[in-house]
Protein backbone atom coordinates (compact mmCIF):
# COMPACT_ATOMS: atom_id res chain seq x y z
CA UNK A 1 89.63 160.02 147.91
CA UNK A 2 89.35 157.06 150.09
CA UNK A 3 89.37 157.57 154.21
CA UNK A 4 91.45 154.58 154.13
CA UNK A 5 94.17 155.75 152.15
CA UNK A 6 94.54 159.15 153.68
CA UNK A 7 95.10 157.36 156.98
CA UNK A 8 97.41 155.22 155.41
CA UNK A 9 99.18 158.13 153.77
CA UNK A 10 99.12 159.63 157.75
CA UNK A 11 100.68 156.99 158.79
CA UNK A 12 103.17 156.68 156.51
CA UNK A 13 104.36 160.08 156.81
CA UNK A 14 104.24 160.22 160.44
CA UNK A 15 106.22 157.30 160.95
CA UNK A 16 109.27 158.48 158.44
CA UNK A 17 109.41 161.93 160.51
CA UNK A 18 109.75 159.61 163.40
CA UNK A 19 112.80 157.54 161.33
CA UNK A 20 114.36 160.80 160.88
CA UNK A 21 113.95 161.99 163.83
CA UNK A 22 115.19 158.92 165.58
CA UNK A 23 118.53 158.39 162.97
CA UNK A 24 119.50 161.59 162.84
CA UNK A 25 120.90 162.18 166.54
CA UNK A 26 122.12 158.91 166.56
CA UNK A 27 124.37 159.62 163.02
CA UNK A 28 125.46 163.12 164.36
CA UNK A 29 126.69 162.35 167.34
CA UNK A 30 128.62 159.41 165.55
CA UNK A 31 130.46 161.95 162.95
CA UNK A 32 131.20 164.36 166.09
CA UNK A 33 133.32 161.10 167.48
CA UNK A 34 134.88 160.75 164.66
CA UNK A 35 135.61 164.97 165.12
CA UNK A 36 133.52 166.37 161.83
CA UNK A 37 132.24 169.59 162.40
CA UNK A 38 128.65 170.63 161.90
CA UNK A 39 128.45 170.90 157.93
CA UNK A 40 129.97 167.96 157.47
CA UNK A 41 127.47 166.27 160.34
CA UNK A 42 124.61 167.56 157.98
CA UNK A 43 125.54 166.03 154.60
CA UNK A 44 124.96 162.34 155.41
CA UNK A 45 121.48 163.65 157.34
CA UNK A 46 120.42 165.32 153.85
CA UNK A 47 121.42 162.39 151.67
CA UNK A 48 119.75 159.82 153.57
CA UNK A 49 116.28 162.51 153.89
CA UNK A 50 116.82 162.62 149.82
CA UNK A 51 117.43 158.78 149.40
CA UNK A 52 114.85 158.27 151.35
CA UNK A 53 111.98 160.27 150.15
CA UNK A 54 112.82 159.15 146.74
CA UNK A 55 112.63 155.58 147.42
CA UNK A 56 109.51 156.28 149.61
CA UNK A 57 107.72 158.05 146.86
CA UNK A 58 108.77 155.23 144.23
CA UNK A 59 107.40 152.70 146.16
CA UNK A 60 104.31 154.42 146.89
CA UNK A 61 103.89 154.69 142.48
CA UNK A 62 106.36 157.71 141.45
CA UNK A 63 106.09 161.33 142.64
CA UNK A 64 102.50 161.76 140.69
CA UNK A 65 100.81 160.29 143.97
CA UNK A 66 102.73 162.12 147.35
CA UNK A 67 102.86 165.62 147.67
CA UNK A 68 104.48 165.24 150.20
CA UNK A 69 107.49 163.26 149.40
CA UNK A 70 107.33 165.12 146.40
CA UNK A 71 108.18 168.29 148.34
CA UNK A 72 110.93 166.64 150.39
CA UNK A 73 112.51 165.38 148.02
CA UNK A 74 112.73 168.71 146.32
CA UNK A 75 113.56 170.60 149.16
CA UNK A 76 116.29 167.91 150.55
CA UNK A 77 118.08 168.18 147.13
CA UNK A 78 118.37 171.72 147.11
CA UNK A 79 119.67 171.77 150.26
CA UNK A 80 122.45 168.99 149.55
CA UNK A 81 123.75 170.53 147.01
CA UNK A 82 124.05 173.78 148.84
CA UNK A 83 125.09 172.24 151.84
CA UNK A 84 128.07 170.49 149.57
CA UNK A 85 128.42 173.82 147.69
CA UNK A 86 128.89 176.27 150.64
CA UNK A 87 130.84 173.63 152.96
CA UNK A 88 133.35 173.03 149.74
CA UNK A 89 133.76 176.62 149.21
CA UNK A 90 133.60 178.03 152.47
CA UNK A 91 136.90 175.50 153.42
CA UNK A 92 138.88 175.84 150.43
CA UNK A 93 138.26 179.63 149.71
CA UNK A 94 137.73 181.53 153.04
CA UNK A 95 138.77 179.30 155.57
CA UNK A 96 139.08 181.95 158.11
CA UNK A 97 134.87 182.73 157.63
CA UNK A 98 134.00 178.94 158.21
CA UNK A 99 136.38 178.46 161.13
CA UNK A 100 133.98 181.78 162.62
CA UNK A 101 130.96 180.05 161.40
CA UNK A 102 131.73 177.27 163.57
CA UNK A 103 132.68 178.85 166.47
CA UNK A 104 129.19 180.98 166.10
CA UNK A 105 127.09 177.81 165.50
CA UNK A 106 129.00 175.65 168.62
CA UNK A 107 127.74 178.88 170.63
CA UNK A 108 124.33 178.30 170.21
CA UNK A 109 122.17 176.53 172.73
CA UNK A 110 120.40 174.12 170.20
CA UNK A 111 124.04 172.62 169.53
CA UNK A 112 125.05 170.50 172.31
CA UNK A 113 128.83 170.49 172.90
């Protein structure tokens, strides 16, 4: 393989980490105006990873030439759909267990009030 394309694949991944890592903040602190808890401050974080990647990985010739987006793309989907899965259930069937979920993850010192 080329030098110049593995830099250009480098660069290219570095800079979407930076995207997502930039957006990301900026999106959850906008749903926790707007007074969504944590799950649902996740789900549009997810979707937009997945929508993403995808489009990222079409662009670059279909999923054949990234592993990388390949992988995230995977990954983000699995995690969407449990993320919808669990936050869905968890509301509607055992309230109680996702009110203490949410009092457990607002404790923690990575979540900023």
């Amino acid at each position: 393989m080329d030098i110049f394309i593995i830099v250009i694949d480098i660069l290219v991944i570095m800079m979407y980490l930076i995207l997502i890592a930039v957006i990301s903040p900026f999106m959850m602190r906008l749903l926790k105006k707007r007074n969504k808890d944590v799950f649902v401050q996740l789900i549009p974080i997810v979707s937009l990873i997945l929508i993403s990647s995808i489009v990222i990985s079409i662009g670059y010739g279909g999923f054949k030439e990234t592993l990388f987006f390949q992988l995230t793309s995977i990954l983000s989907f699995l995690l969407l759909v449990a993320l919808l899965f669990l936050t869905l259930w968890m509301k509607k069937v055992r309230p109680e267990n996702y009110a203490k979920w949410l009092t457990k993850l607002s404790s923690l010192p990575i979540i900023k009030k």
